[in-house]
PDB file of N, CA and C in Angstrom:
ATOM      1  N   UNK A   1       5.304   4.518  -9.708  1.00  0.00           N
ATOM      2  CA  UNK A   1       4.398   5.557  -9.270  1.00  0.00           C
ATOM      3  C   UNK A   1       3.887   6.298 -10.496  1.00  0.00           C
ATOM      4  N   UNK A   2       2.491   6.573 -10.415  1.00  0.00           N
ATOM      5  CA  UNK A   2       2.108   7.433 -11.607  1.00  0.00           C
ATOM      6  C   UNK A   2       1.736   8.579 -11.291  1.00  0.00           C
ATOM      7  N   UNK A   3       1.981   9.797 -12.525  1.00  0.00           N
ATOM      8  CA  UNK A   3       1.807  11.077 -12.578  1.00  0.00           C
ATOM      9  C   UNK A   3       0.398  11.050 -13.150  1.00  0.00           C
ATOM     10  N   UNK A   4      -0.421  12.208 -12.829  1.00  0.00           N
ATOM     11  CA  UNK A   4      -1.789  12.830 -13.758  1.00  0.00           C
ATOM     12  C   UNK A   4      -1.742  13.830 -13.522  1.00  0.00           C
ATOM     13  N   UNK A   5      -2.066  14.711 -14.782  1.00  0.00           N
ATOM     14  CA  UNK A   5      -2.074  15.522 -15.279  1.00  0.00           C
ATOM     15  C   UNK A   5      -4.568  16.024 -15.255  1.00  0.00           C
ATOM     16  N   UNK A   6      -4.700  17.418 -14.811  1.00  0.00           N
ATOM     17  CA  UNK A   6      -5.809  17.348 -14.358  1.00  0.00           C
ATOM     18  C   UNK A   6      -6.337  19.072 -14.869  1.00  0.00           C
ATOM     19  N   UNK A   7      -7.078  19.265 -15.470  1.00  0.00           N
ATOM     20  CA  UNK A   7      -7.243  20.799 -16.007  1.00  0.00           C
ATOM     21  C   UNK A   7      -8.443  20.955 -15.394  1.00  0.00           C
ATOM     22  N   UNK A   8      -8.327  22.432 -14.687  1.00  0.00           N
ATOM     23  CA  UNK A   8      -9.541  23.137 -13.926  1.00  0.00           C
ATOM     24  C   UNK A   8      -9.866  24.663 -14.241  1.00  0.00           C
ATOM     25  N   UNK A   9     -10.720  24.843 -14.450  1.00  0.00           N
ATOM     26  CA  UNK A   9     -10.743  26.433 -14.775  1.00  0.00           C
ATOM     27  C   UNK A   9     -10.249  26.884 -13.588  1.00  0.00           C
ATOM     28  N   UNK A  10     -10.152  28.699 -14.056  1.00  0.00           N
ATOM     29  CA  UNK A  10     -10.085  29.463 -13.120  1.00  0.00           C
ATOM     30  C   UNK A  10     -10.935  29.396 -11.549  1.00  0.00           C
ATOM     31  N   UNK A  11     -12.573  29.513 -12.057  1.00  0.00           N
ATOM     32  CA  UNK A  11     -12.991  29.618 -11.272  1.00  0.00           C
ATOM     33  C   UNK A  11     -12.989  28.180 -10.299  1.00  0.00           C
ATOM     34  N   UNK A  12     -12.698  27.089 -10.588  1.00  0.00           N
ATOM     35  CA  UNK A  12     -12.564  25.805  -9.864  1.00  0.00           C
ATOM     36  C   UNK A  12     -11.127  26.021  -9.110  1.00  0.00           C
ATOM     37  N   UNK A  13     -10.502  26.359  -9.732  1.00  0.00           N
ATOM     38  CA  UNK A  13      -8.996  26.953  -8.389  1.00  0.00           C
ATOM     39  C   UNK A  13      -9.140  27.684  -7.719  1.00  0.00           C
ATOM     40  N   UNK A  14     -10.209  28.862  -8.251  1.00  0.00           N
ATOM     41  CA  UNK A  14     -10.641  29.861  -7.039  1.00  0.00           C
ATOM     42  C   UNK A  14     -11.242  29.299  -5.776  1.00  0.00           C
ATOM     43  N   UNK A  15     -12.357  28.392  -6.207  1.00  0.00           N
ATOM     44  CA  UNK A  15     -13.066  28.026  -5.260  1.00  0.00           C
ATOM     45  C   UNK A  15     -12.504  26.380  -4.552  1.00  0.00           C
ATOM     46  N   UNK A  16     -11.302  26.029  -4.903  1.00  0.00           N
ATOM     47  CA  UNK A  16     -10.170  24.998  -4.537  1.00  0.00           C
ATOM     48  C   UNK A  16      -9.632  25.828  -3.589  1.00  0.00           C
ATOM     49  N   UNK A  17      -9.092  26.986  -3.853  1.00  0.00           N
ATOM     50  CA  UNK A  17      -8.445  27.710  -3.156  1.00  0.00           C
ATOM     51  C   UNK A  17      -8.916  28.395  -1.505  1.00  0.00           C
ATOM     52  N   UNK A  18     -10.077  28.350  -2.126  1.00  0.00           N
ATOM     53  CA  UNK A  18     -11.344  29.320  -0.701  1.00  0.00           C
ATOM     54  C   UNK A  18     -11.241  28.009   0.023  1.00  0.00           C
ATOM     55  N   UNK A  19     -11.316  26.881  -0.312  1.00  0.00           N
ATOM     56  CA  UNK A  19     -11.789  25.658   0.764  1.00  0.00           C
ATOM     57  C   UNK A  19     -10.058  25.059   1.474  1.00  0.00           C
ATOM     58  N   UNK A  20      -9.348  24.955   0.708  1.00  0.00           N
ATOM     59  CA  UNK A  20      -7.999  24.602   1.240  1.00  0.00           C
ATOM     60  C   UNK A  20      -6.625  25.649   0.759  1.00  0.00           C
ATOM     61  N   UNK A  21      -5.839  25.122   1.787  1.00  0.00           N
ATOM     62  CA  UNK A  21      -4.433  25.934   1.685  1.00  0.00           C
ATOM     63  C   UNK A  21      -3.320  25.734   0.136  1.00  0.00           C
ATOM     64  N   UNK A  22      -3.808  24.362   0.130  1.00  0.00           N
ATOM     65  CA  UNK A  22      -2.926  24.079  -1.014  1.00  0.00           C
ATOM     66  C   UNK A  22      -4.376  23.218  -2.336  1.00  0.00           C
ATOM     67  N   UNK A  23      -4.317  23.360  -3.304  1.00  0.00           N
ATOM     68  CA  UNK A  23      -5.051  23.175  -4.466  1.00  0.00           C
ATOM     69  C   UNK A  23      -4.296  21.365  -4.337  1.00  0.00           C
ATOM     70  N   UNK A  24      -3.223  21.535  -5.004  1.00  0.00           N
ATOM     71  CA  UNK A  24      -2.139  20.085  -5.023  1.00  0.00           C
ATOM     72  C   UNK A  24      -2.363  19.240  -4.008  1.00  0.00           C
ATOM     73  N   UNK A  25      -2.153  19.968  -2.714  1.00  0.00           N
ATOM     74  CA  UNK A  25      -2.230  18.935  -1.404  1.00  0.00           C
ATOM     75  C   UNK A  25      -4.161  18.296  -1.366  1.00  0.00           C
ATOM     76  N   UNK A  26      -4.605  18.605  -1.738  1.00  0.00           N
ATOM     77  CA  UNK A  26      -6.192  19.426  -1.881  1.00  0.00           C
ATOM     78  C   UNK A  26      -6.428  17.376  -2.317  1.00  0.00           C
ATOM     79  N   UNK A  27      -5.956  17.767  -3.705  1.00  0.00           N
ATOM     80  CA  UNK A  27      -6.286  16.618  -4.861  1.00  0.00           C
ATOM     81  C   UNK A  27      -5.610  15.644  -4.605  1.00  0.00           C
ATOM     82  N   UNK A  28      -4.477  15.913  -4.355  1.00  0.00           N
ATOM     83  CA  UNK A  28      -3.598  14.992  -3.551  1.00  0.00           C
ATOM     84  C   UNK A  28      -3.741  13.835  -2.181  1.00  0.00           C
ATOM     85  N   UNK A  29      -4.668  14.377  -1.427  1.00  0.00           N
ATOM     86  CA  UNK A  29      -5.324  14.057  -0.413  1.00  0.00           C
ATOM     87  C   UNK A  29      -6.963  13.043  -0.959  1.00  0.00           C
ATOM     88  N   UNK A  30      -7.582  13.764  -1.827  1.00  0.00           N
ATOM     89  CA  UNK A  30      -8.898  13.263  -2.091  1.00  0.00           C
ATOM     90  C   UNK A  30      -8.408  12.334  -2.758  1.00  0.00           C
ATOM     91  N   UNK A  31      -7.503  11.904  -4.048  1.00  0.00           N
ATOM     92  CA  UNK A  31      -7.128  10.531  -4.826  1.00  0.00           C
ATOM     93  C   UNK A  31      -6.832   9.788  -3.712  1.00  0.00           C
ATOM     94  N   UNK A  32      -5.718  10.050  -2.656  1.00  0.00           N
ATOM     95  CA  UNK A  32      -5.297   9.237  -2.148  1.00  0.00           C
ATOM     96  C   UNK A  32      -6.250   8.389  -1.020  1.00  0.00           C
ATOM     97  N   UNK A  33      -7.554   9.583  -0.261  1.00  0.00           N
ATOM     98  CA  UNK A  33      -8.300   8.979   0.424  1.00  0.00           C
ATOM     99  C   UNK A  33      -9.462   8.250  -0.575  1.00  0.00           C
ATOM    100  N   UNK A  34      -9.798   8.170  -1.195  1.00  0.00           N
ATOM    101  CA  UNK A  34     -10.567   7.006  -2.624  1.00  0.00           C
ATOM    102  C   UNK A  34      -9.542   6.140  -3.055  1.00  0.00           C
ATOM    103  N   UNK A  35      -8.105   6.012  -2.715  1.00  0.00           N
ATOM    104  CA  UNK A  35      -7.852   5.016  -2.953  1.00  0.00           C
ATOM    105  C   UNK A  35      -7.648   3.848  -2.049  1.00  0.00           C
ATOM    106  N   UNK A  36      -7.799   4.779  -0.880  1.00  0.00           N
ATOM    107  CA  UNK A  36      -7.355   4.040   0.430  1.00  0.00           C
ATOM    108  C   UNK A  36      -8.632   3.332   0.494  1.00  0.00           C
ATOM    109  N   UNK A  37     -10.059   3.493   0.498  1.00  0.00           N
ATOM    110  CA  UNK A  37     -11.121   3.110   0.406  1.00  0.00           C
ATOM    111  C   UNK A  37     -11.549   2.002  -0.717  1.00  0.00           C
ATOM    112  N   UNK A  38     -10.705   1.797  -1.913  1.00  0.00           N
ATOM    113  CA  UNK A  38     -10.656   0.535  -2.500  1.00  0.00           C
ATOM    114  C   UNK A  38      -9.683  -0.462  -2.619  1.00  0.00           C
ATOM    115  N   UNK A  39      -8.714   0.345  -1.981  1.00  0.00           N
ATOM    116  CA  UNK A  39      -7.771  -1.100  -1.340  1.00  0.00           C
ATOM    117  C   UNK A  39      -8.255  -1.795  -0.111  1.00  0.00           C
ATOM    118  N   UNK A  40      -9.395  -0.872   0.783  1.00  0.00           N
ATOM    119  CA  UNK A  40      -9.750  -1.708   1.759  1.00  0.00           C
ATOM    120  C   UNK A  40     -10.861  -2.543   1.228  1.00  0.00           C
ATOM    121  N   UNK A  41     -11.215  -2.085   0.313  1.00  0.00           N
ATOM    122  CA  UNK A  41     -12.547  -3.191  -0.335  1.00  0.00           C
ATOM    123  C   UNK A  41     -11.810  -4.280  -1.242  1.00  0.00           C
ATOM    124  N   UNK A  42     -10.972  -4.256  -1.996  1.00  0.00           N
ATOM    125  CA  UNK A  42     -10.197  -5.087  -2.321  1.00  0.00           C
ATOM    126  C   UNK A  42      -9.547  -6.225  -1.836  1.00  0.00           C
ATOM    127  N   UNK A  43      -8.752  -5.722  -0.198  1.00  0.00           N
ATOM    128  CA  UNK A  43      -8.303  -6.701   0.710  1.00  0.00           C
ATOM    129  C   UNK A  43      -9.319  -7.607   1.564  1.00  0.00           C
ATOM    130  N   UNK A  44     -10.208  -6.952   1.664  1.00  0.00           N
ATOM    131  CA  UNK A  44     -11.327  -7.483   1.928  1.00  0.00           C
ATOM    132  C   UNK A  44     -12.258  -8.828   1.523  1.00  0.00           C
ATOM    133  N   UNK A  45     -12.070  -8.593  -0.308  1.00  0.00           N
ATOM    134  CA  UNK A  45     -12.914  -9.334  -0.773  1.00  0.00           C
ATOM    135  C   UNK A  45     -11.927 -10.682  -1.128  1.00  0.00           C
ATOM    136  N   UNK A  46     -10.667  -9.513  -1.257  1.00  0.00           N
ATOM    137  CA  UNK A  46      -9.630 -10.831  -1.168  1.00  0.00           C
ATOM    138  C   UNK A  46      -9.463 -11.785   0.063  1.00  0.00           C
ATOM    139  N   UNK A  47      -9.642 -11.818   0.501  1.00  0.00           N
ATOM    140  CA  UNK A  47      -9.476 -12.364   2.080  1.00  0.00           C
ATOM    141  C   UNK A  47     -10.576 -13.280   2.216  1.00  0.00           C
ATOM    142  N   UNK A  48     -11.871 -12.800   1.749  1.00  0.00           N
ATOM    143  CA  UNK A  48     -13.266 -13.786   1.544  1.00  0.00           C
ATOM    144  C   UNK A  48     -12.826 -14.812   0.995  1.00  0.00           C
ATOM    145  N   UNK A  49     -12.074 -14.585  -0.226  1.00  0.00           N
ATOM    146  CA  UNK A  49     -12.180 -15.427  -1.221  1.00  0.00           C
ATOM    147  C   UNK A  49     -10.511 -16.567  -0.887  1.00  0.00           C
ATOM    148  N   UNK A  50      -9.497 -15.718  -0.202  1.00  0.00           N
ATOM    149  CA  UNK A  50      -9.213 -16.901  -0.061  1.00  0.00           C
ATOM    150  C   UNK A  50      -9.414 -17.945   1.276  1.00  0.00           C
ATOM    151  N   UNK A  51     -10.004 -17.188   2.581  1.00  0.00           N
ATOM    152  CA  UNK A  51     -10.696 -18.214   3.297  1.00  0.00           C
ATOM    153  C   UNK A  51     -11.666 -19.180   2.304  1.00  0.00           C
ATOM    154  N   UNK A  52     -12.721 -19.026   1.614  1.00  0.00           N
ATOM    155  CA  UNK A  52     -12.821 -20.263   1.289  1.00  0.00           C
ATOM    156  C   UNK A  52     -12.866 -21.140   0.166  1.00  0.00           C
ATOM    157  N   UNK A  53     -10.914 -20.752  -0.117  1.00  0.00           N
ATOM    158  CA  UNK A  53     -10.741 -21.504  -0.781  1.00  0.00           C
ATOM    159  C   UNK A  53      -9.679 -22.066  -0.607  1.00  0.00           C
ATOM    160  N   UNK A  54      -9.613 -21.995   0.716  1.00  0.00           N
ATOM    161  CA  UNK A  54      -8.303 -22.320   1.183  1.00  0.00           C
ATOM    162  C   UNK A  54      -6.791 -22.103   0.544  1.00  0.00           C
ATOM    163  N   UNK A  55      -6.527 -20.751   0.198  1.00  0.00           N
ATOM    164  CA  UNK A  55      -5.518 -20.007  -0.274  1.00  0.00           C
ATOM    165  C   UNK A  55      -4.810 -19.278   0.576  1.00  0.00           C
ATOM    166  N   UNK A  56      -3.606 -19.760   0.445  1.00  0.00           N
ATOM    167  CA  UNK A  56      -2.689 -18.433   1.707  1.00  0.00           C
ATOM    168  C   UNK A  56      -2.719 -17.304   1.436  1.00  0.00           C
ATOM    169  N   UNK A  57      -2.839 -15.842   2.145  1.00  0.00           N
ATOM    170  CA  UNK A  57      -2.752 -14.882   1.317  1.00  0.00           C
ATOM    171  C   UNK A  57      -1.580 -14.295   1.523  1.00  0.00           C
ATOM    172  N   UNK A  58      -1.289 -13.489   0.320  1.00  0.00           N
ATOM    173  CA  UNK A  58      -0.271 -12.764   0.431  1.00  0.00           C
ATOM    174  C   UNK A  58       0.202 -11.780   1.538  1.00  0.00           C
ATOM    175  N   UNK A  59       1.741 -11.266   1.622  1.00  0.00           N
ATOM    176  CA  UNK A  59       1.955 -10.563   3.295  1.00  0.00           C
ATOM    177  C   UNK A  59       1.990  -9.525   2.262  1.00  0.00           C
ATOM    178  N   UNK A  60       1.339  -8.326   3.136  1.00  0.00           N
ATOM    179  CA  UNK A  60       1.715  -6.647   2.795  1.00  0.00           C
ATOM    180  C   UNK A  60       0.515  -6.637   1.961  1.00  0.00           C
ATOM    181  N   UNK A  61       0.000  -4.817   2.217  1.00  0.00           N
ATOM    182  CA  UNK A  61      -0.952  -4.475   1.034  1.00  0.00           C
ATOM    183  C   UNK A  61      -0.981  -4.607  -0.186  1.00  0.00           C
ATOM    184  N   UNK A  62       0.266  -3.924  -0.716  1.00  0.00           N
ATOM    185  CA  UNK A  62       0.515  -4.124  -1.925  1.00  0.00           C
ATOM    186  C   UNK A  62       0.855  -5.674  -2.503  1.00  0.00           C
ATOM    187  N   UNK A  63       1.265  -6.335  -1.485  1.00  0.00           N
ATOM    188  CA  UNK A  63       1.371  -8.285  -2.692  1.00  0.00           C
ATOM    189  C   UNK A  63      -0.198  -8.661  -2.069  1.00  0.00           C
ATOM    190  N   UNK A  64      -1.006  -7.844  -1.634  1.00  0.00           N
ATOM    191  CA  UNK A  64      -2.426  -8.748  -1.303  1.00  0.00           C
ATOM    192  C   UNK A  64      -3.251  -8.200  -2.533  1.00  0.00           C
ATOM    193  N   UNK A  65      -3.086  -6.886  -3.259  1.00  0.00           N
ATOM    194  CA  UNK A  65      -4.101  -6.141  -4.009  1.00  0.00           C
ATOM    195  C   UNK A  65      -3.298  -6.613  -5.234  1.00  0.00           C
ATOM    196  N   UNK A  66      -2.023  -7.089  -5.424  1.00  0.00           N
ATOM    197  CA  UNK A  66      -1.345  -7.742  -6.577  1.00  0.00           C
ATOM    198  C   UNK A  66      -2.539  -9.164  -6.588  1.00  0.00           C
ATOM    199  N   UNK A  67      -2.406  -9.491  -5.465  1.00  0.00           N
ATOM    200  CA  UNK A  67      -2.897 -11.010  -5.421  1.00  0.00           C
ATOM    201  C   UNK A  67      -4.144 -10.573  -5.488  1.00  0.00           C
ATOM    202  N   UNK A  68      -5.172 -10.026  -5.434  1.00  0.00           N
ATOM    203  CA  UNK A  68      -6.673 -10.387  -5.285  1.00  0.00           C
ATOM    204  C   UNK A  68      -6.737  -9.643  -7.127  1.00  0.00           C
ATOM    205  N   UNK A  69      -5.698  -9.072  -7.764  1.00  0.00           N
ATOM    206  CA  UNK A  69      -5.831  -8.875  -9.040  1.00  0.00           C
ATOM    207  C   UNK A  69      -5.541 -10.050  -9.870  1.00  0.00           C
ATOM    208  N   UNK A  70      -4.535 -10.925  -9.614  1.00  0.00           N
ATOM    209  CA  UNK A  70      -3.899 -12.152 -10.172  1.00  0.00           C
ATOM    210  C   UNK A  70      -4.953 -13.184  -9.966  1.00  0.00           C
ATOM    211  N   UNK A  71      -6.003 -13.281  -8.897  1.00  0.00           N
ATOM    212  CA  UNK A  71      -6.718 -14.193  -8.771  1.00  0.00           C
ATOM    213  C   UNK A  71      -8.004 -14.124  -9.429  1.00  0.00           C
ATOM    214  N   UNK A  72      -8.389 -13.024 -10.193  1.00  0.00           N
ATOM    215  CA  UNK A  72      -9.613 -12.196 -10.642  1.00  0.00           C
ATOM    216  C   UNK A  72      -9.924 -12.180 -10.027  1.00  0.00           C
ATOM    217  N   UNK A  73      -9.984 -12.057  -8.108  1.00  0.00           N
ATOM    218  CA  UNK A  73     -10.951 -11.370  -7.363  1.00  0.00           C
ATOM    219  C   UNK A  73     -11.819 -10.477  -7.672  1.00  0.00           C
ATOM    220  N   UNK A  74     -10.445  -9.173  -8.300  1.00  0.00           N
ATOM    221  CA  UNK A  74     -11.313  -7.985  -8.624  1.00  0.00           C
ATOM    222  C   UNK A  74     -10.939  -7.712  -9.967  1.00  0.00           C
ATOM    223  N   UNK A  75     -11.351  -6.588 -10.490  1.00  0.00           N
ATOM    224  CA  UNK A  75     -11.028  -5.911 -11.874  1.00  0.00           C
ATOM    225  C   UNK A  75     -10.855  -4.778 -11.925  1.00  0.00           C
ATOM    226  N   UNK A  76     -10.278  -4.095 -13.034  1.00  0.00           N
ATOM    227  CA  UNK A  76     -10.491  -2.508 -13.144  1.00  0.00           C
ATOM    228  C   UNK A  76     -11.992  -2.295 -13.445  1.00  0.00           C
ATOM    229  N   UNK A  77     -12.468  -1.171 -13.396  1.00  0.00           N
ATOM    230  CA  UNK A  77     -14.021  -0.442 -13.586  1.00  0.00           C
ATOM    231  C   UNK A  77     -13.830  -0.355 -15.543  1.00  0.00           C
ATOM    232  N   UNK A  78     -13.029   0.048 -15.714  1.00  0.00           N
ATOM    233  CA  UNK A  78     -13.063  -0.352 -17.027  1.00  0.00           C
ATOM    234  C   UNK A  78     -13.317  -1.176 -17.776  1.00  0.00           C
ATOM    235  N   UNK A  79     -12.645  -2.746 -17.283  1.00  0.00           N
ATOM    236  CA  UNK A  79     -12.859  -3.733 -17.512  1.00  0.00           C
ATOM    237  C   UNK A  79     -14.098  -4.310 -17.330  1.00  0.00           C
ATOM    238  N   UNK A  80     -14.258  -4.132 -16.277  1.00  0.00           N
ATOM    239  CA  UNK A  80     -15.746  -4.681 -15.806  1.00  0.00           C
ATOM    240  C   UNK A  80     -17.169  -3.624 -16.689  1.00  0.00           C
ATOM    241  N   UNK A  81     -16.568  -2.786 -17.108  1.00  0.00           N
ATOM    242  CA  UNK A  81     -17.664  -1.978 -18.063  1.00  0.00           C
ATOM    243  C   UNK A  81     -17.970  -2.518 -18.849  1.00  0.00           C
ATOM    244  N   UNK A  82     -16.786  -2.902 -19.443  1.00  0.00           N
ATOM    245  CA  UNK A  82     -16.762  -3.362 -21.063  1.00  0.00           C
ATOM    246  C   UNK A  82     -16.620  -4.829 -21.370  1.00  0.00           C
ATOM    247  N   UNK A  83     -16.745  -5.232 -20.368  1.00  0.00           N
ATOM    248  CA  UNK A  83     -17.479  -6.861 -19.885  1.00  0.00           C
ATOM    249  C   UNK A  83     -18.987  -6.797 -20.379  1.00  0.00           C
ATOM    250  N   UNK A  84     -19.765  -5.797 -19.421  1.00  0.00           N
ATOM    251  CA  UNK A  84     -20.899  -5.776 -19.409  1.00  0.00           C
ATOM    252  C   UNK A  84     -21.382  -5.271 -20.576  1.00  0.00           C
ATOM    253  N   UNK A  85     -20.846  -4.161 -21.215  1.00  0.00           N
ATOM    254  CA  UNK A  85     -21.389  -4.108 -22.747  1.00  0.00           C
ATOM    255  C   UNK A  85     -21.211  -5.026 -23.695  1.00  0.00           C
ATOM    256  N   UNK A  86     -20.546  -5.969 -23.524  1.00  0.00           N
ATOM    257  CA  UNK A  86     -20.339  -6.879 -24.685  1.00  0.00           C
ATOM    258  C   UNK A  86     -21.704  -8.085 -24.474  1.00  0.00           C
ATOM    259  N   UNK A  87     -22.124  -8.249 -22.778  1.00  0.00           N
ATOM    260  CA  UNK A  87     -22.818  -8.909 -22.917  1.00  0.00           C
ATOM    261  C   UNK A  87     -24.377  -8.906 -23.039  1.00  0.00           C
TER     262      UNK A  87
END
């Protein structure tokens, strides 16, 4: 599991604060719903790709988003940046 570390001014906690109860639960909630939204695009594209290629896929979210990474399905955004600048 990973930790991040995230600096906000004052006035961005103030106005964190006016919209929700907890700041933490706040950020906590928004990473986790953007991530939930690219594991479903992930399993997804994984699943394309191994219908046709006739590949079993992996059981559980986590050994399917292992697997659609192991297969280059997908990439990090990083990676794929600096793909594209090189070419």
């Amino acid at each position: 599991m990973a930790n991040f570390t995230i600096t906000l001014s004052d006035t961005e906690v103030k106005s964190l604060e006016y919209a929700s109860v907890s700041v933490q639960d706040w950020i906590q909630g928004a990473a986790s719903a953007r991530a939930l939204i690219g594991q479903e695009e992930i399993i997804r594209k994984l699943v394309a790709h191994c219908n046709a290629n006739d590949i079993t896929i992996a059981t559980g979210v986590e050994s399917q988003v292992t697997q659609a990474y192991e297969l280059d399905v997908v990439d990090t955004l990083a990676n794929v940046q600096l793909s594209m600048e090189i070419e």
